[in-house]
Protein backbone atom coordinates (compact mmCIF):
# COMPACT_ATOMS: atom_id res chain seq x y z
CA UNK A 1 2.58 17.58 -61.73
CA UNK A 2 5.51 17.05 -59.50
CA UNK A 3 4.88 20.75 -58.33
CA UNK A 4 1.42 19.60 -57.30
CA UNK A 5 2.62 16.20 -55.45
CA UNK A 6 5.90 18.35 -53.36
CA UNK A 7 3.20 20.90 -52.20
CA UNK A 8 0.55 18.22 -51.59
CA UNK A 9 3.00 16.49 -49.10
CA UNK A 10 4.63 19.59 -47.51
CA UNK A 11 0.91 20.30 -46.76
CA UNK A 12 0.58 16.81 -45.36
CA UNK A 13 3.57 16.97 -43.22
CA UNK A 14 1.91 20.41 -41.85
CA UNK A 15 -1.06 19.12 -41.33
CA UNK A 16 0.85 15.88 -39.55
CA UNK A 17 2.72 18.16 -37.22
CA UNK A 18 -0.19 20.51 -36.21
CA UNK A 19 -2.13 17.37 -35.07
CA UNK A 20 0.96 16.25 -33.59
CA UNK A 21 1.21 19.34 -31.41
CA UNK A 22 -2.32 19.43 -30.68
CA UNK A 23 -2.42 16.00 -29.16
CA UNK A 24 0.23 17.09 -26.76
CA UNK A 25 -1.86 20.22 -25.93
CA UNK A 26 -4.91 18.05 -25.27
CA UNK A 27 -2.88 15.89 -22.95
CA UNK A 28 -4.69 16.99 -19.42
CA UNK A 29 -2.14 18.38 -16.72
CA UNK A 30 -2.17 19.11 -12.81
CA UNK A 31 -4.30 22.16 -12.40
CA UNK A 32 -2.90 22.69 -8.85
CA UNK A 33 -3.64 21.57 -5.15
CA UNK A 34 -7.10 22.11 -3.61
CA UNK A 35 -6.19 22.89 0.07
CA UNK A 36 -8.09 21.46 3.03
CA UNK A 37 -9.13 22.79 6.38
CA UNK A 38 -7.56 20.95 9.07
CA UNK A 39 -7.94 21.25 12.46
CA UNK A 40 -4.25 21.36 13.44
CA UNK A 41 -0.79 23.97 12.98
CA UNK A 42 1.05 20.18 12.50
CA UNK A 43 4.15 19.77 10.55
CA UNK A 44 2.77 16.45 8.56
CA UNK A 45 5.17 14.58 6.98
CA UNK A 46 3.22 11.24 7.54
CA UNK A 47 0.42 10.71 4.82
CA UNK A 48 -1.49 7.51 3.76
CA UNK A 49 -4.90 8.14 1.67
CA UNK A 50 -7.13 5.06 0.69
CA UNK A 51 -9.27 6.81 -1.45
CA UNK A 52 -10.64 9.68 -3.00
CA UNK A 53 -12.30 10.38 0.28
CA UNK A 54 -10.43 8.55 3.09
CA UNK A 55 -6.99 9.55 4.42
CA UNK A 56 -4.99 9.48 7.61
CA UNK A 57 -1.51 11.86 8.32
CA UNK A 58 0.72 12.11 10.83
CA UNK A 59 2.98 14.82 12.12
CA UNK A 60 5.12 17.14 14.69
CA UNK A 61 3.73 17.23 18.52
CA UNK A 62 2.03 13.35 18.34
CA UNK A 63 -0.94 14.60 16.35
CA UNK A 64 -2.44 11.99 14.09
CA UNK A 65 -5.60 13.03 11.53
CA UNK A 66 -8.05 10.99 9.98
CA UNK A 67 -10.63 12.12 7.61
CA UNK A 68 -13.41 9.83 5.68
CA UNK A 69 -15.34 12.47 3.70
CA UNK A 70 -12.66 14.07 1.22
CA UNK A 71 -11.24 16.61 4.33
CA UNK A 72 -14.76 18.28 4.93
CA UNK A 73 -14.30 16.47 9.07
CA UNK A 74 -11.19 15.21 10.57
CA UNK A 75 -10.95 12.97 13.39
CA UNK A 76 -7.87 14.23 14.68
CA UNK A 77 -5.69 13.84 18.17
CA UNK A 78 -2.33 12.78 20.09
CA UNK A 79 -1.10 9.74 20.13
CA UNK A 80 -1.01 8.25 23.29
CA UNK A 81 0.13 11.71 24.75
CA UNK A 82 2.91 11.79 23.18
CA UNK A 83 2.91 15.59 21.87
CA UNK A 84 6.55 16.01 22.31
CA UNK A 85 7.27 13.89 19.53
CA UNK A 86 7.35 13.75 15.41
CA UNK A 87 5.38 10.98 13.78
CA UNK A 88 7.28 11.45 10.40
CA UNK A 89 5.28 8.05 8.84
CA UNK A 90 1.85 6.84 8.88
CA UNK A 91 0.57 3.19 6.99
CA UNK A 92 -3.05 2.71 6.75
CA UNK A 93 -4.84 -0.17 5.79
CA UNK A 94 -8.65 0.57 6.43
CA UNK A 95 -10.77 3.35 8.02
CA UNK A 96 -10.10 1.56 11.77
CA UNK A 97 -6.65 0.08 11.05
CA UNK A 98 -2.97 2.49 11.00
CA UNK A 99 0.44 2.04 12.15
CA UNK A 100 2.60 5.57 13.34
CA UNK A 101 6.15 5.89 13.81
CA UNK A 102 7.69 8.30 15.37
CA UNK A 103 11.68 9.57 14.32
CA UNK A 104 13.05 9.36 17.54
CA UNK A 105 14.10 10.57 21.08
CA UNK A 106 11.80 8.32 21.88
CA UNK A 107 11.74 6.21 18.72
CA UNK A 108 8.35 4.62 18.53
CA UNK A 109 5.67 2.54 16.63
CA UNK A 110 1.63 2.44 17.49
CA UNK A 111 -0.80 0.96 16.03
CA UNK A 112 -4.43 1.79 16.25
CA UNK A 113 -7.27 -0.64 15.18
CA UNK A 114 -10.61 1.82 16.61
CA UNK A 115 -10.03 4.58 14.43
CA UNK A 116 -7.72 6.52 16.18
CA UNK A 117 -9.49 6.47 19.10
CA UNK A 118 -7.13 4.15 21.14
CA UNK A 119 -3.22 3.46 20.07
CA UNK A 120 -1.48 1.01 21.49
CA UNK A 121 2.77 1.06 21.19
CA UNK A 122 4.33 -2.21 19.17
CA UNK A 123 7.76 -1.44 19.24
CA UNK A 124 9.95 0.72 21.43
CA UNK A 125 13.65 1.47 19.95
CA UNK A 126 16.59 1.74 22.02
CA UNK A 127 17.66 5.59 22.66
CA UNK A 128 20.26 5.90 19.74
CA UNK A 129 17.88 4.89 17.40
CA UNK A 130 16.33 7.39 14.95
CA UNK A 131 13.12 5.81 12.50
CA UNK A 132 13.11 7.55 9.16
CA UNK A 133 10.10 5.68 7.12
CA UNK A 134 8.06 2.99 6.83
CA UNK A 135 6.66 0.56 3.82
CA UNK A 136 4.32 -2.47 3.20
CA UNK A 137 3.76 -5.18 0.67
CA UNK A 138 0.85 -7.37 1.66
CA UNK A 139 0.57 -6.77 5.38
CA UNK A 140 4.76 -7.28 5.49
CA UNK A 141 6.20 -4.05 6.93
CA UNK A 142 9.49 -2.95 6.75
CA UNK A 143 11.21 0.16 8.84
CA UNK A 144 14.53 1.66 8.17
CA UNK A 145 16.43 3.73 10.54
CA UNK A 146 19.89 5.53 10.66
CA UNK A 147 23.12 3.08 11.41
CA UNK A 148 23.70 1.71 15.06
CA UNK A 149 26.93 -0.48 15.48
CA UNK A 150 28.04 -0.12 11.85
CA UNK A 151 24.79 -1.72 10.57
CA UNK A 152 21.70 -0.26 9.25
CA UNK A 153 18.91 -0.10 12.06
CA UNK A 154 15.82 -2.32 10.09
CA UNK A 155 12.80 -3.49 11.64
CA UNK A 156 10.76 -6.23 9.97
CA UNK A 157 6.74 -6.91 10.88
CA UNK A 158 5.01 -10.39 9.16
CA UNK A 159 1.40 -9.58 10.93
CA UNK A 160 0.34 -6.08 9.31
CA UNK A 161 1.99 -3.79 12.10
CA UNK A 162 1.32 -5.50 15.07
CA UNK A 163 4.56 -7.13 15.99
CA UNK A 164 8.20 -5.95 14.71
CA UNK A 165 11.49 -7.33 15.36
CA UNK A 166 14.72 -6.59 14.33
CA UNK A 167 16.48 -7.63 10.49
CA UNK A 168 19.28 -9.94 11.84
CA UNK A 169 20.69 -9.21 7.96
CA UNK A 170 20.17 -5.62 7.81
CA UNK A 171 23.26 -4.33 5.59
CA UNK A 172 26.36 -2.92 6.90
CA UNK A 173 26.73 0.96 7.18
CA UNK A 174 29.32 3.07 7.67
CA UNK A 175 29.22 5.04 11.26
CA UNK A 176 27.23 8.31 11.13
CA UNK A 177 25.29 6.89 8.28
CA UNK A 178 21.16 7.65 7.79
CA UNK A 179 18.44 7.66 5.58
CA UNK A 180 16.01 11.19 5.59
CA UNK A 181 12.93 11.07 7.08
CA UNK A 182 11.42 14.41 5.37
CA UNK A 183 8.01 12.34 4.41
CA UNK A 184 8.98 8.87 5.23
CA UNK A 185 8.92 7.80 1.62
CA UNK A 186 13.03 6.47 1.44
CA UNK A 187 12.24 3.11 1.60
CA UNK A 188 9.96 0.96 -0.75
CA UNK A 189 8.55 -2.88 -1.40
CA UNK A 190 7.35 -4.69 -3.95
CA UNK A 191 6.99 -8.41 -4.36
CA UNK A 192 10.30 -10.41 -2.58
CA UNK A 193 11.83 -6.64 -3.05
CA UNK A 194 12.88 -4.06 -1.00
CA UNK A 195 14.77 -0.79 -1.17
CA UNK A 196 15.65 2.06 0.49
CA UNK A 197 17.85 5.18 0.17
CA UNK A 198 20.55 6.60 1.81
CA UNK A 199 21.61 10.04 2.05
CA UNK A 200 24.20 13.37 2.67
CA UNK A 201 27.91 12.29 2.09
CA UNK A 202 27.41 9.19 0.16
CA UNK A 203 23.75 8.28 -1.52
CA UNK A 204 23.18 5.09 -2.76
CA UNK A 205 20.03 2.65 -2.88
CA UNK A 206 20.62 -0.31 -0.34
CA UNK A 207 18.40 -3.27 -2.44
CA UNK A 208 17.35 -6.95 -1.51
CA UNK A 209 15.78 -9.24 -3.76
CA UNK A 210 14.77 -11.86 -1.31
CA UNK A 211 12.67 -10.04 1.27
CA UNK A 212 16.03 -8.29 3.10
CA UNK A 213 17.90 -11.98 3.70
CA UNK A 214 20.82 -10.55 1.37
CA UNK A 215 21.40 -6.89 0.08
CA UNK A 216 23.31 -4.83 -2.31
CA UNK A 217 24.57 -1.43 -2.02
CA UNK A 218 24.07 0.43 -5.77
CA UNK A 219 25.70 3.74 -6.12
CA UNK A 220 23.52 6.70 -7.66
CA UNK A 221 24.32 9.70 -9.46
CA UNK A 222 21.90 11.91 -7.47
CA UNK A 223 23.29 15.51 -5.89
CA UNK A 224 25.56 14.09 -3.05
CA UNK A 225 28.61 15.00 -0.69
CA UNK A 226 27.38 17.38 1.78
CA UNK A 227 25.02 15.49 4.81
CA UNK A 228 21.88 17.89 3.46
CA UNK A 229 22.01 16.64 0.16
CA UNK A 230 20.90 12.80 -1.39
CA UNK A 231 17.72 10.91 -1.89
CA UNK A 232 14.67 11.96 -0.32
CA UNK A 233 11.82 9.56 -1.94
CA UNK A 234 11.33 6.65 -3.98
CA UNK A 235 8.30 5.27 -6.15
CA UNK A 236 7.81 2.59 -8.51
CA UNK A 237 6.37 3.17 -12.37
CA UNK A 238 5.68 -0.07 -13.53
CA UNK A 239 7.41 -3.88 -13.09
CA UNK A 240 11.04 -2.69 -14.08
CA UNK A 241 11.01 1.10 -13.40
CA UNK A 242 12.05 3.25 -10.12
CA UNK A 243 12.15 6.19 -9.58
CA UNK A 244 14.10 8.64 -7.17
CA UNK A 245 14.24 12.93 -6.32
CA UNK A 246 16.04 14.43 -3.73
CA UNK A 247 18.49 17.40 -3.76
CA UNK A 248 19.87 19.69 -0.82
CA UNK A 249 17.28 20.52 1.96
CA UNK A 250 19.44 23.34 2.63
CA UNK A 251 18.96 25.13 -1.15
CA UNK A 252 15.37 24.40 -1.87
CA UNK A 253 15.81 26.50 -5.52
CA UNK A 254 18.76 23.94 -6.70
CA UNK A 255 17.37 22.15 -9.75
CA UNK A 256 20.63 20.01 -10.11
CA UNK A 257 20.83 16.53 -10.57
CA UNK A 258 17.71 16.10 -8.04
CA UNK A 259 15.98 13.31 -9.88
CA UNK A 260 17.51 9.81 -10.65
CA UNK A 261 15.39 6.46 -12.76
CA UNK A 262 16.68 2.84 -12.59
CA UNK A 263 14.86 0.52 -15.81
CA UNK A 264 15.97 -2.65 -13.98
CA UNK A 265 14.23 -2.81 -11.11
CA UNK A 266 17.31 -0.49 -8.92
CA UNK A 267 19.99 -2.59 -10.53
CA UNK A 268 21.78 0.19 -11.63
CA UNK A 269 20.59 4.46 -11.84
CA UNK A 270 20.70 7.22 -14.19
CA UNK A 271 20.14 10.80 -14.24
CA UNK A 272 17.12 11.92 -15.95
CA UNK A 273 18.38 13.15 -19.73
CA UNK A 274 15.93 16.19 -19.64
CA UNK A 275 14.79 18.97 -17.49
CA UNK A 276 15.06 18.34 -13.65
CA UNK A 277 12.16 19.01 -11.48
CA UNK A 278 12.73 23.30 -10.16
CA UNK A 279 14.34 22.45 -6.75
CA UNK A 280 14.85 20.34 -4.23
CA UNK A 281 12.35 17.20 -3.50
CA UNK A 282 11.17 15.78 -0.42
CA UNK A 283 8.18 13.23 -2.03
CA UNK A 284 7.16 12.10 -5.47
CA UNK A 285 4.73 9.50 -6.36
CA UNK A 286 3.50 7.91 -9.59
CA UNK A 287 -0.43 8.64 -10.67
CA UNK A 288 -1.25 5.68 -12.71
CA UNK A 289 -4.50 7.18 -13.39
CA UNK A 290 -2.80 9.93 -15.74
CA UNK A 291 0.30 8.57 -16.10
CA UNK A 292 1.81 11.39 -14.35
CA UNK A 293 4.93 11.49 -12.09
CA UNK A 294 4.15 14.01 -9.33
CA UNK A 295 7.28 15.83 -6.99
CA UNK A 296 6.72 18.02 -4.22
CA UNK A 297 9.01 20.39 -1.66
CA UNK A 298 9.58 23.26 0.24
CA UNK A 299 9.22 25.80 -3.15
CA UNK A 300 6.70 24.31 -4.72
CA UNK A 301 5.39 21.17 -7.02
CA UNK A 302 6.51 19.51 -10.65
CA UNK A 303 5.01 17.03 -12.61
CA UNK A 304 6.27 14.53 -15.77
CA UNK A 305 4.44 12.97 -18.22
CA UNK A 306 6.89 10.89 -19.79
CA UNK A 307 8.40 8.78 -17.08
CA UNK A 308 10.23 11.19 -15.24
CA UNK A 309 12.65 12.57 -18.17
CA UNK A 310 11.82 16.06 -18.39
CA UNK A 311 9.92 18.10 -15.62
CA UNK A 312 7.14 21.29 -15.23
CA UNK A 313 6.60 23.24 -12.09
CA UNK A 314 2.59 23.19 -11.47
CA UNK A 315 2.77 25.16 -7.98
CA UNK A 316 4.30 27.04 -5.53
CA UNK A 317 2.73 25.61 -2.90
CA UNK A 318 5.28 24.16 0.47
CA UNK A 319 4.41 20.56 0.57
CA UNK A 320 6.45 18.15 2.70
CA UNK A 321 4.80 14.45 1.50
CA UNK A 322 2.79 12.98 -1.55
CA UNK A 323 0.80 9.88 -2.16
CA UNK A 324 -1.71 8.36 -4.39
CA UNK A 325 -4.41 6.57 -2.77
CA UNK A 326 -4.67 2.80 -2.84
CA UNK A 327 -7.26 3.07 -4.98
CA UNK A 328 -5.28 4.24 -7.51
CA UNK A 329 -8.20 7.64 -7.95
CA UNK A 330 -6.38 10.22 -6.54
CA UNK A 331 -3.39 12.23 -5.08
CA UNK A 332 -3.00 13.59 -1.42
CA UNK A 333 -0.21 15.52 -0.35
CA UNK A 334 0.80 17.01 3.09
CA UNK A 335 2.94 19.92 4.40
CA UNK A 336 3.83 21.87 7.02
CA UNK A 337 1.41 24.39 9.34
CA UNK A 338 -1.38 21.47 9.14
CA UNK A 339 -1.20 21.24 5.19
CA UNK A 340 -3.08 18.38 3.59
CA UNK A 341 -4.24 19.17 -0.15
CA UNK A 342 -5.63 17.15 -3.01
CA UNK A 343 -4.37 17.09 -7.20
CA UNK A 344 -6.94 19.04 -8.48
CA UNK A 345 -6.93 17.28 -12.26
């Protein structure tokens, strides 16, 4: 009898484990990017999708894109003439409505409310300063750019783009400080919050909890030290949960200490405690949808399903930017040479 019960539960315990593994077999996973034809050679960093079928980018030599049937047309162009200079950000807000800002030398923000077809400049910076991304919450918009005077450069806007002024209590900065504006995703806001990264010698998250009236500067553990190397991208997970990659532009196959989480809301950050994503990270967004964090960079693209912790390249593809659209349906990613893909899933 007890011979029949100790084989009856080591056959139980099989059986228990082989379900357990299928379930994480059946779990669905990226299947790769579906590449679009668009009509520019672009570097786009800039990249703001609405929905499954809606997206505008941004990129290298003023060009600006807009597409409202999945990337099968693209309304495309410069903006304002200005094809001498790098829109690294984009923010859209409906099918007519974007704001563009451009790095620098000039550093500049448009706004367009025809569709692309006219753009009219908002802001002009002075010609030190250098614009490295862009982020709203609720039609409040928030710019960071590199240090100027020994104070982070910050732009605030209360009218959905179309005025901007200077953050009399942007944070101090030590001289020669910046932020990287590789796809304009450094800087994030949620609620009375706002954060953004910065990078090379010393990379911390710079945080305010009260719409940028006082900050804090948290330390991270991220790959730091050398001016290539720091936090590239932010994205939020859930109420309490951030989430950071980065790396060293200048080794693209470094998978070391490239990925960071806070649980408190960027009170305080952590490497990840498994496998890092397989190089270094320019974007990463979260894909509620699947519950699936998703990185991309110069050597290709990883994905998480638990949270960020451990880390699976999907594809080799050169992507520059990633973002899920406000719908919450899909995931849009850009890249250099004109790139603009979709998560095939």
């Amino acid at each position: 009898m007890k011979s029949a019960i100790i084989i009856s539960l080591l056959l139980l315990c099989t059986l228990v484990s082989c379900d357990s593994k299928n379930k994480e077999q059946d779990k669905p996973i990226p299947l790769g990017w579906e590449l679009l034809e668009t009509p520019t050679q672009a570097s786009l960093r800039g990249l703001s999708p609405l929905t499954e079928t809606m997206a505008w980018a941004s990129g290298s030599n003023g060009t600006w894109l807009r597409t409202l049937d999945g990337g099968e047309t693209w309304d495309y162009g410069v903006i304002d003439g200005r094809d001498s200079v790098d829109f690294r950000d984009i923010e859209a807000f409906d099918a007519a409505t974007a704001v563009a800002i451009s790095a620098g030398q000039p550093a500049l923000v448009y706004r367009t409310e025809d569709g692309g077809k006219n753009w009219e400049m908002v802001h002009k910076g002075d010609e030190s300063d250098f614009y490295d991304g862009m982020t709203f919450y609720r039609g409040r918009g928030y710019i960071i750019g590199d240090e100027i005077d020994g104070k982070w450069k910050i732009l605030v806007s209360r009218d959905v783009g179309k005025s901007w002024s200077e953050l009399e209590s942007s944070p101090k900065a030590l001289p020669g400080s910046g932020s990287f504006a590789a796809s304009g995703s450094g800087i994030l806001a949620y609620g009375d919050h706002v954060w953004f990264a910065s990078g090379g010698n010393i990379s911390s998250i710079f945080h305010s909890r009260d719409r940028g009236v006082n900050w804090e500067e948290v330390p991270t553990p991220i790959l730091q030290g050398e001016p290539a190397q720091g936090i590239f991208s932010l994205t939020r997970i859930d109420q309490n949960i951030l989430f950071a990659v980065g790396g060293d532009y200048l080794q693209p196959e470094l998978a070391d200490k490239n990925a960071i989480i806070s649980s408190n809301l960027g009170s305080d950050w952590s490497l990840i405690a498994g496998s890092f994503p397989s190089g270094y990270r320019s974007g990463v967004c979260y894909f509620p949808l699947q519950h699936w964090l998703i990185s991309v960079g110069p050597n290709g693209s990883d994905f998480s399903l638990n949270s960020g912790q451990d880390w699976e390249r999907f594809s080799d593809e050169a992507l520059h930017g990633v973002s899920v659209d406000k719908s919450q349906t899909s995931v849009w990613a850009s890249g250099p040479n004109g790139k603009i893909a979709k998560l095939s899933f």
